[in-house]
N, C-alpha and C. Protein backbone atom coordinates (compact mmCIF):
# COMPACT_ATOMS: atom_id res chain seq x y z
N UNK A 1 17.98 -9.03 19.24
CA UNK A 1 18.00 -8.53 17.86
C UNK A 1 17.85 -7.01 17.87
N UNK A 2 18.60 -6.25 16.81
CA UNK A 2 18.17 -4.85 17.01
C UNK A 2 17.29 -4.36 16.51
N UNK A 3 16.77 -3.06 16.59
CA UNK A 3 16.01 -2.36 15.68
C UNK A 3 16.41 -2.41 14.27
N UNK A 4 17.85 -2.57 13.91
CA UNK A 4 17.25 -2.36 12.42
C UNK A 4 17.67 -3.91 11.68
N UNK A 5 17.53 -4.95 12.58
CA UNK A 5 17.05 -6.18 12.29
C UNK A 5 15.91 -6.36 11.67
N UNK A 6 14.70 -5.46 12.60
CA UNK A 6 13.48 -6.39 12.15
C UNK A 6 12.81 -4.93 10.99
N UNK A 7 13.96 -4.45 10.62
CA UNK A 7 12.47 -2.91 9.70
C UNK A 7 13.55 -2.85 8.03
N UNK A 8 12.92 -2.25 7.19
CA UNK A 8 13.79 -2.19 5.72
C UNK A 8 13.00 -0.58 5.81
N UNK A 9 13.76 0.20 5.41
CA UNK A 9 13.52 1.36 5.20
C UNK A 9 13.47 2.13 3.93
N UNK A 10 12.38 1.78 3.40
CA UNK A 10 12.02 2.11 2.01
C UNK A 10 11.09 3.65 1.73
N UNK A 11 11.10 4.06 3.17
CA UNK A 11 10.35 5.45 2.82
C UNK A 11 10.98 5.95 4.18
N UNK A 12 11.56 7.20 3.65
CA UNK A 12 12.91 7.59 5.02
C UNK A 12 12.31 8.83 5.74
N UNK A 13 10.40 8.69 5.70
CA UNK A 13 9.71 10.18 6.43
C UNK A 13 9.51 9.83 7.26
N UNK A 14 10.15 9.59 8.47
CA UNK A 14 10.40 9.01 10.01
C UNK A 14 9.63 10.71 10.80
N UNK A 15 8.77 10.29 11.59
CA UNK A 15 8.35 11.46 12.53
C UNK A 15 7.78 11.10 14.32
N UNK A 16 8.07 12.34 14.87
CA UNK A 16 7.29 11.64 15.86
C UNK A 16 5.89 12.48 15.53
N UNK A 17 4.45 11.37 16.17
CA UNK A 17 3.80 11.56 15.99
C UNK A 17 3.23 12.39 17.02
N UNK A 18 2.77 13.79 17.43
CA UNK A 18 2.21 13.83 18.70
C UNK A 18 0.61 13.83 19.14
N UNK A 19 -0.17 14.19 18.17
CA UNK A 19 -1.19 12.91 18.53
C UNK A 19 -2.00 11.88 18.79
N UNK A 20 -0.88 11.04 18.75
CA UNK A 20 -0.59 9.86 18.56
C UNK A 20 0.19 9.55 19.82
N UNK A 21 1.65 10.22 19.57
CA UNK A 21 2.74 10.00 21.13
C UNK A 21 3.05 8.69 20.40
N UNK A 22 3.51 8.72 19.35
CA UNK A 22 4.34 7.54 19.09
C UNK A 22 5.50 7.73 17.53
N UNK A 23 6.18 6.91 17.39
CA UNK A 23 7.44 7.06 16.23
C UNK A 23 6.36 6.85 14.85
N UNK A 24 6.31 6.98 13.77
CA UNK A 24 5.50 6.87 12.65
C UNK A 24 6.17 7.01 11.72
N UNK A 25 5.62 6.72 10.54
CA UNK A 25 6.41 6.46 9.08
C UNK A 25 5.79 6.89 8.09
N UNK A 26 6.22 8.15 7.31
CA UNK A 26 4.25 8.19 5.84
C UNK A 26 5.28 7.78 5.20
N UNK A 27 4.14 7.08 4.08
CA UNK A 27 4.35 6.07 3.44
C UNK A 27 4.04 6.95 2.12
N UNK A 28 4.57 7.35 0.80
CA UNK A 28 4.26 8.05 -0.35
C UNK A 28 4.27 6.87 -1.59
N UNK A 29 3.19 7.27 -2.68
CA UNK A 29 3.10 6.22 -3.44
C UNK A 29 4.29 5.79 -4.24
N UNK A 30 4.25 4.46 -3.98
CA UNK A 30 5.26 3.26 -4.57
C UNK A 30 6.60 3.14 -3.51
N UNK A 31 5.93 3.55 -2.52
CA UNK A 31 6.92 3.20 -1.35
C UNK A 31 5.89 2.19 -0.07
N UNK A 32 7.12 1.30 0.62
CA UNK A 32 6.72 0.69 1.78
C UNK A 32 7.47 0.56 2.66
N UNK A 33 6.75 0.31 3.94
CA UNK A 33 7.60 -0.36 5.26
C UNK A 33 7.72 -1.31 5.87
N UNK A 34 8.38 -2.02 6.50
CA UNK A 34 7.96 -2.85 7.04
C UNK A 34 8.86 -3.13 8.59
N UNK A 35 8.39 -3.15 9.84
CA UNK A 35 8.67 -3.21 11.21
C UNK A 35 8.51 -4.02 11.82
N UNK A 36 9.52 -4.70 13.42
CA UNK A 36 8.54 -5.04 14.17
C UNK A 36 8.61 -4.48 15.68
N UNK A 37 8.76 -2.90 15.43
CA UNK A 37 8.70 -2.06 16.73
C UNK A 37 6.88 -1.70 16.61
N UNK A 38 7.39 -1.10 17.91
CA UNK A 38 5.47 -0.72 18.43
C UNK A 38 5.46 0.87 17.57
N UNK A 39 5.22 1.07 16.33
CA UNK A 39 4.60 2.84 15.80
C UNK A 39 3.50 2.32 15.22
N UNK A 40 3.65 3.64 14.25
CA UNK A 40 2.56 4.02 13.68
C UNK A 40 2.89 4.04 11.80
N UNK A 41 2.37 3.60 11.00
CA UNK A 41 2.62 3.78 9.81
C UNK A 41 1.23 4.02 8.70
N UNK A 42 1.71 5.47 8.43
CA UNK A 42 0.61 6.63 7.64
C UNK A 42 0.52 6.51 6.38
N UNK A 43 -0.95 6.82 5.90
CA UNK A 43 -0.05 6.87 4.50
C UNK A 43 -1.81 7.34 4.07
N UNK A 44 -1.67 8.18 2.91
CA UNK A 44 -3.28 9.02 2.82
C UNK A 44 -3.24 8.24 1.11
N UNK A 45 -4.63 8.02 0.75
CA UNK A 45 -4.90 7.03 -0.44
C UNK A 45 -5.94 7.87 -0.98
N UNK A 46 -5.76 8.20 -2.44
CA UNK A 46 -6.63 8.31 -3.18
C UNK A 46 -7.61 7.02 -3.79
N UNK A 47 -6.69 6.87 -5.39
CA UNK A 47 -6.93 5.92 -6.30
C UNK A 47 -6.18 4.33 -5.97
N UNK A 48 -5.36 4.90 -5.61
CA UNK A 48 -4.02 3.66 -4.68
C UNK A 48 -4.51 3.04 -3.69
N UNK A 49 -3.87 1.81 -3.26
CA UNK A 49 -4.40 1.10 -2.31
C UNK A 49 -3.17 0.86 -1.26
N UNK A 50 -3.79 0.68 -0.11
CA UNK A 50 -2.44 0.41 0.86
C UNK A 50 -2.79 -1.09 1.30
N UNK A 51 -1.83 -2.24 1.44
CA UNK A 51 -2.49 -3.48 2.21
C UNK A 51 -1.44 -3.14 3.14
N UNK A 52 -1.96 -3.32 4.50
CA UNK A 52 -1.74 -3.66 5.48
C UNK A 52 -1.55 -4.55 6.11
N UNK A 53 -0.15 -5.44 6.31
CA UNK A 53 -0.37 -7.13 6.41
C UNK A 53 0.41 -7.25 8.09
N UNK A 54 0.65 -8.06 8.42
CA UNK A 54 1.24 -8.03 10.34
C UNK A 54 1.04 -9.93 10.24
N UNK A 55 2.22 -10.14 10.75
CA UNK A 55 1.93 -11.85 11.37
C UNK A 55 1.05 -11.76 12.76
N UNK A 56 0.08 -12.15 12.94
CA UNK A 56 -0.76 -11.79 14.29
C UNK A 56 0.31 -12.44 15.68
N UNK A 57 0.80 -13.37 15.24
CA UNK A 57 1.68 -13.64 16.57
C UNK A 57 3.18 -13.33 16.71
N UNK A 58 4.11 -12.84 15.81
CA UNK A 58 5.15 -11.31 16.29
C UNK A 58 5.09 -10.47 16.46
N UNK A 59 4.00 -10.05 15.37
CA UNK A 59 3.41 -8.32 15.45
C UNK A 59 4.38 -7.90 14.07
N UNK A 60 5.45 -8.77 13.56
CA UNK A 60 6.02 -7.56 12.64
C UNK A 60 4.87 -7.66 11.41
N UNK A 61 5.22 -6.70 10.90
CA UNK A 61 4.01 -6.06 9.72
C UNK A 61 5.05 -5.03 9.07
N UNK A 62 3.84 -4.68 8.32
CA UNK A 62 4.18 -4.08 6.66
C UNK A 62 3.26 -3.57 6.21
N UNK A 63 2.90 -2.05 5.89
CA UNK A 63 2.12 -0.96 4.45
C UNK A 63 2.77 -1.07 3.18
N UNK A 64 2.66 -1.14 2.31
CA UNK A 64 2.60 -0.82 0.88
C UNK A 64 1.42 0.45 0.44
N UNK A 65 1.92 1.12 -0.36
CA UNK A 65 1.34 2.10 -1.01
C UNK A 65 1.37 2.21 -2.65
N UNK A 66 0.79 1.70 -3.47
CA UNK A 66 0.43 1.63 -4.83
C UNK A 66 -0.58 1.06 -6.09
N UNK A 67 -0.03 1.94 -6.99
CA UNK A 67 -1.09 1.45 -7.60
C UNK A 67 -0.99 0.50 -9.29
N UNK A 68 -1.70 -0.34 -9.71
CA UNK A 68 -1.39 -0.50 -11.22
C UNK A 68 -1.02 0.30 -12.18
N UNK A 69 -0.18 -0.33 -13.10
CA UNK A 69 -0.01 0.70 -14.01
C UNK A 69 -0.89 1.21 -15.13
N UNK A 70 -1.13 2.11 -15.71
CA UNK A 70 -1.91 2.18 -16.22
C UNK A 70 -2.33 2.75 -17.94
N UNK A 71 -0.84 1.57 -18.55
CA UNK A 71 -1.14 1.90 -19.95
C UNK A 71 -1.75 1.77 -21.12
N UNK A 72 -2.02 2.47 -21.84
CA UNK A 72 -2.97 2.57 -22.78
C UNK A 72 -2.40 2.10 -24.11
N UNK A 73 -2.15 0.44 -24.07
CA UNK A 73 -1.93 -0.41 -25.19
C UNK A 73 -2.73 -1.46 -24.06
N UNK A 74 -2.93 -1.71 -25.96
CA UNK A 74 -4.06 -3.22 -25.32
C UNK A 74 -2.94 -4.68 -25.18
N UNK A 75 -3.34 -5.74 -25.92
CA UNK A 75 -2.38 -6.92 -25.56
C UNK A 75 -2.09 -7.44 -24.26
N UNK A 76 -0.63 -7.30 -23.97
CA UNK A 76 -0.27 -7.59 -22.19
C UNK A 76 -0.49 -7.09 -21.73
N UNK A 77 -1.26 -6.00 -21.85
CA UNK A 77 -1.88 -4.70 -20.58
C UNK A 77 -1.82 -5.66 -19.16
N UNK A 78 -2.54 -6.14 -19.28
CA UNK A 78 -3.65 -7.06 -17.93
C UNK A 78 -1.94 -7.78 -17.53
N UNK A 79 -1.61 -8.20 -18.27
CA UNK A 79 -0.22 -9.52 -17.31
C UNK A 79 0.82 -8.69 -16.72
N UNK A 80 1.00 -7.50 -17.50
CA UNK A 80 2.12 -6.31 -16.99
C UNK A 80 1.81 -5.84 -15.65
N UNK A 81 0.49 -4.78 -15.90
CA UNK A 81 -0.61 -4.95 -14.42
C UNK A 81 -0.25 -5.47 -13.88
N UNK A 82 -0.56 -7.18 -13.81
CA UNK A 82 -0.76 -7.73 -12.88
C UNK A 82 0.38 -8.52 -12.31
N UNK A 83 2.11 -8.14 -13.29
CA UNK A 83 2.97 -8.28 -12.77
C UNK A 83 3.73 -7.08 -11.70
N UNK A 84 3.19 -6.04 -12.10
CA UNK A 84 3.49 -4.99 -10.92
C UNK A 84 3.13 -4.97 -9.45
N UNK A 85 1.61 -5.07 -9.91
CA UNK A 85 0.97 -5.58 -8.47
C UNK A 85 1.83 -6.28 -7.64
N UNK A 86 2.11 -7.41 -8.34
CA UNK A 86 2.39 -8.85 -7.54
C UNK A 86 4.05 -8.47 -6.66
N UNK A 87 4.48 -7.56 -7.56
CA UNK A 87 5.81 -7.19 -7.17
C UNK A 87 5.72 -6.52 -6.13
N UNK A 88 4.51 -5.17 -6.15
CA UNK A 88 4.39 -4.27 -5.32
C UNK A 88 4.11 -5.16 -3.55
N UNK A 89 3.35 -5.82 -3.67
CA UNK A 89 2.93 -7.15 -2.42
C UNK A 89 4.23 -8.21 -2.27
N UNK A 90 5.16 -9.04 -3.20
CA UNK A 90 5.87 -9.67 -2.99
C UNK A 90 7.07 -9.12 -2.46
N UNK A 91 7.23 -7.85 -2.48
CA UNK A 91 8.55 -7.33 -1.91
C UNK A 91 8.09 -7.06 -0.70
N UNK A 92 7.17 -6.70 0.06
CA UNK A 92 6.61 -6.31 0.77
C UNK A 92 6.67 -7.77 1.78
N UNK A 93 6.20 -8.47 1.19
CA UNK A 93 5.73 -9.35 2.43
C UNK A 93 7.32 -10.54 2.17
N UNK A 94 7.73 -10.07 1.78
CA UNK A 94 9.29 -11.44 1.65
C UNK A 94 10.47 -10.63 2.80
N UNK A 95 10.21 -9.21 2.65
CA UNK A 95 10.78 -8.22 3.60
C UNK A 95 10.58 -8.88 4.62
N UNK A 96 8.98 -8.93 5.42
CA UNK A 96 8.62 -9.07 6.32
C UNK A 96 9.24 -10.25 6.93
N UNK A 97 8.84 -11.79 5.89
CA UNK A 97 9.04 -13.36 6.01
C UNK A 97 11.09 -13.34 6.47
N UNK A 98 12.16 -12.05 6.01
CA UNK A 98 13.39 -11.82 6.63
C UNK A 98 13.22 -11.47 8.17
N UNK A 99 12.06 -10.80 8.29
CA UNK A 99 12.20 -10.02 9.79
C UNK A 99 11.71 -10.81 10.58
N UNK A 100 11.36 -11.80 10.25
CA UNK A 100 10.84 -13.14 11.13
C UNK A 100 9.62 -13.31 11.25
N UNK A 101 8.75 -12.95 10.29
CA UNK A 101 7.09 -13.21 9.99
C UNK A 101 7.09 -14.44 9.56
N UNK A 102 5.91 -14.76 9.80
CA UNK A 102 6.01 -16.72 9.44
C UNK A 102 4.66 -16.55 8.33
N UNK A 103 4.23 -17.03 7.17
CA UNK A 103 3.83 -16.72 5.83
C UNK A 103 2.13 -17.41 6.76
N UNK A 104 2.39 -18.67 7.56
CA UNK A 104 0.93 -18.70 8.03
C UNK A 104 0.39 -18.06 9.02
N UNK A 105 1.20 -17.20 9.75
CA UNK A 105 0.04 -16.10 10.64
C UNK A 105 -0.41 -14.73 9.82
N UNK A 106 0.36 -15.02 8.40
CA UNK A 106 0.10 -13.69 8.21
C UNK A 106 -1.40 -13.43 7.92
N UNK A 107 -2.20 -11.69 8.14
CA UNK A 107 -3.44 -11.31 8.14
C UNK A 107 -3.35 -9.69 7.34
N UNK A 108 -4.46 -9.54 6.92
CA UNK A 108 -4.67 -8.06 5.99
C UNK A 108 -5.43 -7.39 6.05
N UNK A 109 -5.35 -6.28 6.62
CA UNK A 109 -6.58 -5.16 5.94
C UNK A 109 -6.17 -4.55 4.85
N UNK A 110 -7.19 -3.95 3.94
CA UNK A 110 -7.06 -3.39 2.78
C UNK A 110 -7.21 -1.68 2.74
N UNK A 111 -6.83 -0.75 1.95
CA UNK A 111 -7.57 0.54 2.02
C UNK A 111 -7.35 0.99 0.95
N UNK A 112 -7.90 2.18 0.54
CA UNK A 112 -7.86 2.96 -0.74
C UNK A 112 -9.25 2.75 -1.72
N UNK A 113 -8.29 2.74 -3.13
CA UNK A 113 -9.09 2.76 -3.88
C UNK A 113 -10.61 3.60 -4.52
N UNK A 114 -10.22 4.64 -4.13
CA UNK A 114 -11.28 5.63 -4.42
C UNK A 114 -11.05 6.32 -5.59
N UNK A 115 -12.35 6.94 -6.14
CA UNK A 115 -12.39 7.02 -8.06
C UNK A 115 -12.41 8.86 -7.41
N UNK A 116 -11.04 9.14 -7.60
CA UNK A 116 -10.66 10.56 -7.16
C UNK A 116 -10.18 10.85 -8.56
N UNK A 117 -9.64 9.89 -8.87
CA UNK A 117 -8.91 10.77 -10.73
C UNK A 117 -9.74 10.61 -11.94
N UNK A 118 -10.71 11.93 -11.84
CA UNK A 118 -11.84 11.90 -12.68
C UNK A 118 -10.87 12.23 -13.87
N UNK A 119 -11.06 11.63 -15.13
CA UNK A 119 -10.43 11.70 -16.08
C UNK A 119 -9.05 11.39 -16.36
N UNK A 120 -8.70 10.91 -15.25
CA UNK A 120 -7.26 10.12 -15.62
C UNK A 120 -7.13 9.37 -16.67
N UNK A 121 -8.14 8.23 -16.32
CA UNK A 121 -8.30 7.44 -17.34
C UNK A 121 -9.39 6.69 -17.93
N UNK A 122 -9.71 5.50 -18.71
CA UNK A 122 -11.13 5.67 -19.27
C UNK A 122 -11.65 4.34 -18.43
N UNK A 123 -10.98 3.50 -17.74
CA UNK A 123 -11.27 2.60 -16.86
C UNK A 123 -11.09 3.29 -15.18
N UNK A 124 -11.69 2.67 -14.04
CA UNK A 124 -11.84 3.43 -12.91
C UNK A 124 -10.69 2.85 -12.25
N UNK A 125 -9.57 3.49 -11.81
CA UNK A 125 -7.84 2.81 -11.72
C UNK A 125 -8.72 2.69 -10.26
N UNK A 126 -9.40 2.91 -8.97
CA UNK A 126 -9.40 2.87 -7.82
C UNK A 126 -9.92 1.42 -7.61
N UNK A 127 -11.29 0.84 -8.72
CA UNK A 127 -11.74 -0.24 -8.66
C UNK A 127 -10.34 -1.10 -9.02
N UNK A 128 -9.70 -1.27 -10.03
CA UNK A 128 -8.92 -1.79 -10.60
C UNK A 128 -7.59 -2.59 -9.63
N UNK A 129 -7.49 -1.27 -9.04
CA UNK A 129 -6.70 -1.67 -7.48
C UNK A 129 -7.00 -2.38 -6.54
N UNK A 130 -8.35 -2.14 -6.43
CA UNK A 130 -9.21 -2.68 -4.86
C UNK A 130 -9.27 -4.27 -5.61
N UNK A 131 -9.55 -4.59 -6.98
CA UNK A 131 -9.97 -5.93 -7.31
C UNK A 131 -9.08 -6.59 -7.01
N UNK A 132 -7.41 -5.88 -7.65
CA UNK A 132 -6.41 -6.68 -7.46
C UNK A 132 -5.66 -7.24 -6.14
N UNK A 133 -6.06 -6.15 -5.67
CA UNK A 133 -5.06 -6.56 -4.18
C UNK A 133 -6.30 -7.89 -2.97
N UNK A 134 -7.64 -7.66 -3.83
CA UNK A 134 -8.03 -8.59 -2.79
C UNK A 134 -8.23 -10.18 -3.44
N UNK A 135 -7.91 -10.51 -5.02
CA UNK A 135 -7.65 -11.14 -5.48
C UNK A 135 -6.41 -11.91 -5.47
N UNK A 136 -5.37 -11.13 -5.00
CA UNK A 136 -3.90 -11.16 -4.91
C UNK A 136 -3.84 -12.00 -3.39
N UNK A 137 -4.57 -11.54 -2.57
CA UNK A 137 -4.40 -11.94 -1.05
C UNK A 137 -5.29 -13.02 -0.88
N UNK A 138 -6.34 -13.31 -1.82
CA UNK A 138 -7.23 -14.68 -1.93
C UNK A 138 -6.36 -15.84 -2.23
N UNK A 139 -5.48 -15.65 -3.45
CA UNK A 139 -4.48 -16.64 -4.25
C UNK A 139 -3.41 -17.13 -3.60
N UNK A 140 -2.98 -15.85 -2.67
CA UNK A 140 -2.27 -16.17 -1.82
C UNK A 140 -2.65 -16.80 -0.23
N UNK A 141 -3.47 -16.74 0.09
CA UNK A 141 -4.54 -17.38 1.14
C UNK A 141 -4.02 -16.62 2.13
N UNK A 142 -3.86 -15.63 2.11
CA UNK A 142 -3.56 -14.42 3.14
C UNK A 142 -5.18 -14.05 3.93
N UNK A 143 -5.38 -14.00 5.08
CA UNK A 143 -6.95 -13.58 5.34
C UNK A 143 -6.97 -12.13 5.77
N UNK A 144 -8.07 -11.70 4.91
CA UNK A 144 -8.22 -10.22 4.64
C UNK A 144 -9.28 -10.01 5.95
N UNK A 145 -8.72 -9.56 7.13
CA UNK A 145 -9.59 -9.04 8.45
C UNK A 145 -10.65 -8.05 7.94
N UNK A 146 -9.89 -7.18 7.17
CA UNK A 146 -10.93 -5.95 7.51
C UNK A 146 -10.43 -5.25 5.97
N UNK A 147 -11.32 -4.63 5.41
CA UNK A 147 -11.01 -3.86 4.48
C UNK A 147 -11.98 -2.40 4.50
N UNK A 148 -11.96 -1.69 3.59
CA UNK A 148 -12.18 -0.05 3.66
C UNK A 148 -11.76 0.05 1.73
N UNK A 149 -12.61 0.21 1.37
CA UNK A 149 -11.98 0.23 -0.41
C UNK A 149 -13.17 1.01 -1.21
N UNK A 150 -12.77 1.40 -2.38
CA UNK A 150 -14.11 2.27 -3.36
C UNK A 150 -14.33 3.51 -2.85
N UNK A 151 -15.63 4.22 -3.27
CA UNK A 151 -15.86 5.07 -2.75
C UNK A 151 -15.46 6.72 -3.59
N UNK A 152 -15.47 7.57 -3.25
CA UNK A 152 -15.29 8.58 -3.78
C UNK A 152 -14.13 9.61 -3.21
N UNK A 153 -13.77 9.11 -2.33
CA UNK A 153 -13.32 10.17 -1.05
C UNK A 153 -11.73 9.30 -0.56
N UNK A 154 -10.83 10.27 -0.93
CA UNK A 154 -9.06 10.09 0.08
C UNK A 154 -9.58 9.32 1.27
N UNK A 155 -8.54 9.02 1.79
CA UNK A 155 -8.58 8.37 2.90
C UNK A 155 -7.21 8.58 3.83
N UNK A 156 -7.00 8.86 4.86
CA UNK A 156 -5.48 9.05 5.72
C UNK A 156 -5.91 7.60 6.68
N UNK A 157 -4.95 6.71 6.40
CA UNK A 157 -4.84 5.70 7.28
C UNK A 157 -3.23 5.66 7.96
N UNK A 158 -3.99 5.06 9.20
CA UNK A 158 -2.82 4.83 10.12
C UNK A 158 -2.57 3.52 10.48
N UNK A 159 -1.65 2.88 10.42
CA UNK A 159 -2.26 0.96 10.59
C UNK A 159 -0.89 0.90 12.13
N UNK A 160 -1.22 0.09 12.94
CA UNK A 160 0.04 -0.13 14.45
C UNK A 160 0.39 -1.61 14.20
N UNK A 161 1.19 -2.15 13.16
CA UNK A 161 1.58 -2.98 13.04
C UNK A 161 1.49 -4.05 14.42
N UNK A 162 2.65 -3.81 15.05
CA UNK A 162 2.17 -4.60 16.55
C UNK A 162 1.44 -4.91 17.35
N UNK A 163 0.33 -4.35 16.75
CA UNK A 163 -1.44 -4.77 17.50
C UNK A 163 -2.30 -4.72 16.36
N UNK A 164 -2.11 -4.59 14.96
CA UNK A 164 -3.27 -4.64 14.14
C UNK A 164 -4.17 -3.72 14.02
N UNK A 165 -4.25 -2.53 14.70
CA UNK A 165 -4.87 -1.60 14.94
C UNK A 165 -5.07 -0.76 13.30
N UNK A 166 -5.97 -0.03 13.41
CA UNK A 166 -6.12 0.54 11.98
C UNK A 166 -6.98 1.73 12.21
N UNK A 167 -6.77 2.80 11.84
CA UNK A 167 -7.19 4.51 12.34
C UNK A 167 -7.97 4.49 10.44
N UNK A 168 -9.41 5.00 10.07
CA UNK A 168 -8.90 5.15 8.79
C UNK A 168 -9.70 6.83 9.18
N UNK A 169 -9.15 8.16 8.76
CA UNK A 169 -10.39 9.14 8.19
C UNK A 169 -10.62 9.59 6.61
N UNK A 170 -11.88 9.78 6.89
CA UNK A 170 -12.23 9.96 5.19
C UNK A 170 -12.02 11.18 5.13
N UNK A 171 -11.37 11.50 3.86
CA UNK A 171 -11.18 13.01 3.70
C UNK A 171 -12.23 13.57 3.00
N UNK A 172 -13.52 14.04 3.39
CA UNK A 172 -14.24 14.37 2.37
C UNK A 172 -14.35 16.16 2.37
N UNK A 173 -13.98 16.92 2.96
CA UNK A 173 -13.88 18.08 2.97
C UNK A 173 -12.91 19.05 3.19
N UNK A 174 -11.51 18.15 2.73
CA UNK A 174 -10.01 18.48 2.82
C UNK A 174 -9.81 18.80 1.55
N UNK A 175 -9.17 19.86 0.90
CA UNK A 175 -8.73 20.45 -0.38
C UNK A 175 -7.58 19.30 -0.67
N UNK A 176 -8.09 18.64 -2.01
CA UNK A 176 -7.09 17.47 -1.87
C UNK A 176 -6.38 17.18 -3.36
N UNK A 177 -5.89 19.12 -3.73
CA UNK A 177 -4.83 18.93 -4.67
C UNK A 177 -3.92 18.12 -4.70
N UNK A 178 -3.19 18.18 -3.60
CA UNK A 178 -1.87 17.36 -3.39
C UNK A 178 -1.96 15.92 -3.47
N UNK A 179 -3.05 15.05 -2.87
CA UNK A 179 -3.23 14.04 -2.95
C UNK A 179 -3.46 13.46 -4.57
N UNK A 180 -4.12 14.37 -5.06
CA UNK A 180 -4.46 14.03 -6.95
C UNK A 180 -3.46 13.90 -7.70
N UNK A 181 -2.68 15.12 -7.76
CA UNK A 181 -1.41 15.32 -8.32
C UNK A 181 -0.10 14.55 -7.71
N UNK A 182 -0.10 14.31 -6.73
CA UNK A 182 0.57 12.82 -5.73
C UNK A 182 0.61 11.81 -6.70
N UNK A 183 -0.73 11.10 -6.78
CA UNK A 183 -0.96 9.85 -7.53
C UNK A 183 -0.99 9.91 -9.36
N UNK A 184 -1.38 11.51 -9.88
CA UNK A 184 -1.29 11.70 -10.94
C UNK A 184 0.61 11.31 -11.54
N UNK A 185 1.23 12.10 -10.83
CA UNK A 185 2.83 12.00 -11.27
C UNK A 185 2.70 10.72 -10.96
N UNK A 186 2.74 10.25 -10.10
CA UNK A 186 3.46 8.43 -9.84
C UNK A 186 2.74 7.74 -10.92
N UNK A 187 1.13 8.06 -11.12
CA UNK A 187 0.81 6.97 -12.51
C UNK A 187 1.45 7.22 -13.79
N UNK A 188 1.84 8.65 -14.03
CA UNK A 188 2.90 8.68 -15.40
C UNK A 188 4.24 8.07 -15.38
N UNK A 189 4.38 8.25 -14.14
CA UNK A 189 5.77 7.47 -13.74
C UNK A 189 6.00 5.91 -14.28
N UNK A 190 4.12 4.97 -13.76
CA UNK A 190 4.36 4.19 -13.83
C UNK A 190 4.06 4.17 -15.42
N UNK A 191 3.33 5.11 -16.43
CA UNK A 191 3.11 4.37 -17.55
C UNK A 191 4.12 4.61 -18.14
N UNK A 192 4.99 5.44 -17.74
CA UNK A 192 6.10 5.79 -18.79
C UNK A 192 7.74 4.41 -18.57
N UNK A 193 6.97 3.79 -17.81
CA UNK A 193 8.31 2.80 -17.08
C UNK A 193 7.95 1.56 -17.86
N UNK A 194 8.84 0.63 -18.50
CA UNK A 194 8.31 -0.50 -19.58
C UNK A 194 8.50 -1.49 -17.91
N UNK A 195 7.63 -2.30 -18.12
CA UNK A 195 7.34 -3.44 -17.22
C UNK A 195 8.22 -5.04 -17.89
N UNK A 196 9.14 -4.96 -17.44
CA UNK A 196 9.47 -6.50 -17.70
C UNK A 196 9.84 -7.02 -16.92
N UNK A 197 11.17 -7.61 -16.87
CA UNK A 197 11.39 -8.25 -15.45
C UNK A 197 11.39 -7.78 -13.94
N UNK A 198 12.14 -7.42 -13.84
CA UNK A 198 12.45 -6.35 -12.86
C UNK A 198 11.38 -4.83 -12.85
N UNK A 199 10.97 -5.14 -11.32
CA UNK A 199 9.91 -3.89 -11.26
C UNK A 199 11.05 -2.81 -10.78
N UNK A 200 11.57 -1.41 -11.01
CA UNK A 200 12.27 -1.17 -10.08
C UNK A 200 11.90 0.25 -10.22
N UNK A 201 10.40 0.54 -9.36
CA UNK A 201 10.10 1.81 -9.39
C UNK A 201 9.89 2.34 -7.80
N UNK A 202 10.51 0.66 -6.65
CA UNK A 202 10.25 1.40 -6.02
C UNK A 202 11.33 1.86 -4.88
């Protein structure tokens, strides 16, 4: 099978890594990957969450990077939410189940979710994320290995799909305009996008 059998290329920031010494992928919000070569796949989290999923016995795996949407009407708020989510994870891991992942080895770590967007909004979008995605992977009986979630502080994770491996550092003393304003545009993005059938933000 070839290389671009087992990968979908949904975020096209291909690098080599050199301290690392390996091929890598950053991952920007409302984008994912999914592989089953031996790299590295990056991706730095504010308020957003990344799941990290891998069949433990192919090795292919998959990052996602996103977050709920977050609009300010009441009613379907919560089902819209929680139809994005589901989209953001179901494309993700149906990718994978093409590249020859089998739905019962699959395994998860979690990351993100940190309350970095003081005043974004009047609910804490980092909790909101962290609830959903480990709620999402309960329902789905996905087993969550390891997680990293909450908190106050970015995060740059590195996950090695083909061994499960997971790098996380906390950014707590990195000037982290870019990361705010990162997740700030993509959440207007997402509130300004009507949620119905079709998610297609990413």
């Amino acid at each position: 099978m070839s290389d671009h059998d087992y990968e979908e290329v949904l975020s096209p920031n291909l690098y080599f890594d050199k301290k690392l010494s390996t091929e890598a992928v950053k991952i920007l919000p409302g984008e994912y990957y999914v592989t089953g070569r031996d790299m590295a796949l990056v991706t730095v989290l504010g308020s957003c969450v990344a799941a990290c999923i891998r069949d433990r016995v192919s090795g292919v795996g998959g990052m996602n990077h996103f977050m709920l949407p977050d609009n300010k009407v009441r009613g379907d708020l919560l089902s819209k939410s929680a139809r994005y989510g589901a989209y953001a994870m179901e494309i993700m891991i149906n990718q994978m189940l093409k590249c020859g992942a089998q739905r019962e080895n699959l395994e998860a770590k979690v990351f993100g979710g940190g309350n970095v967007l003081r005043g974004f909004t009047v609910t804490n979008v980092g909790q909101s994320n962290s609830a959903f995605v480990l709620d999402y992977l309960e329902t789905e009986r996905i087993d969550i290995v390891a997680q990293d979630l909450l908190g106050n502080h970015p995060r740059k994770v590195y996950f090695f799909p083909a061994t499960g491996r997971v790098l996380v550092k906390a950014l707590r003393s990195v000037h982290n305009d870019t990361i705010i304003e990162r997740e700030r545009t993509y959440g207007a993005r997402l509130r300004e996008s009507d949620i119905h059938g079709d998610v297609e933000l990413f």
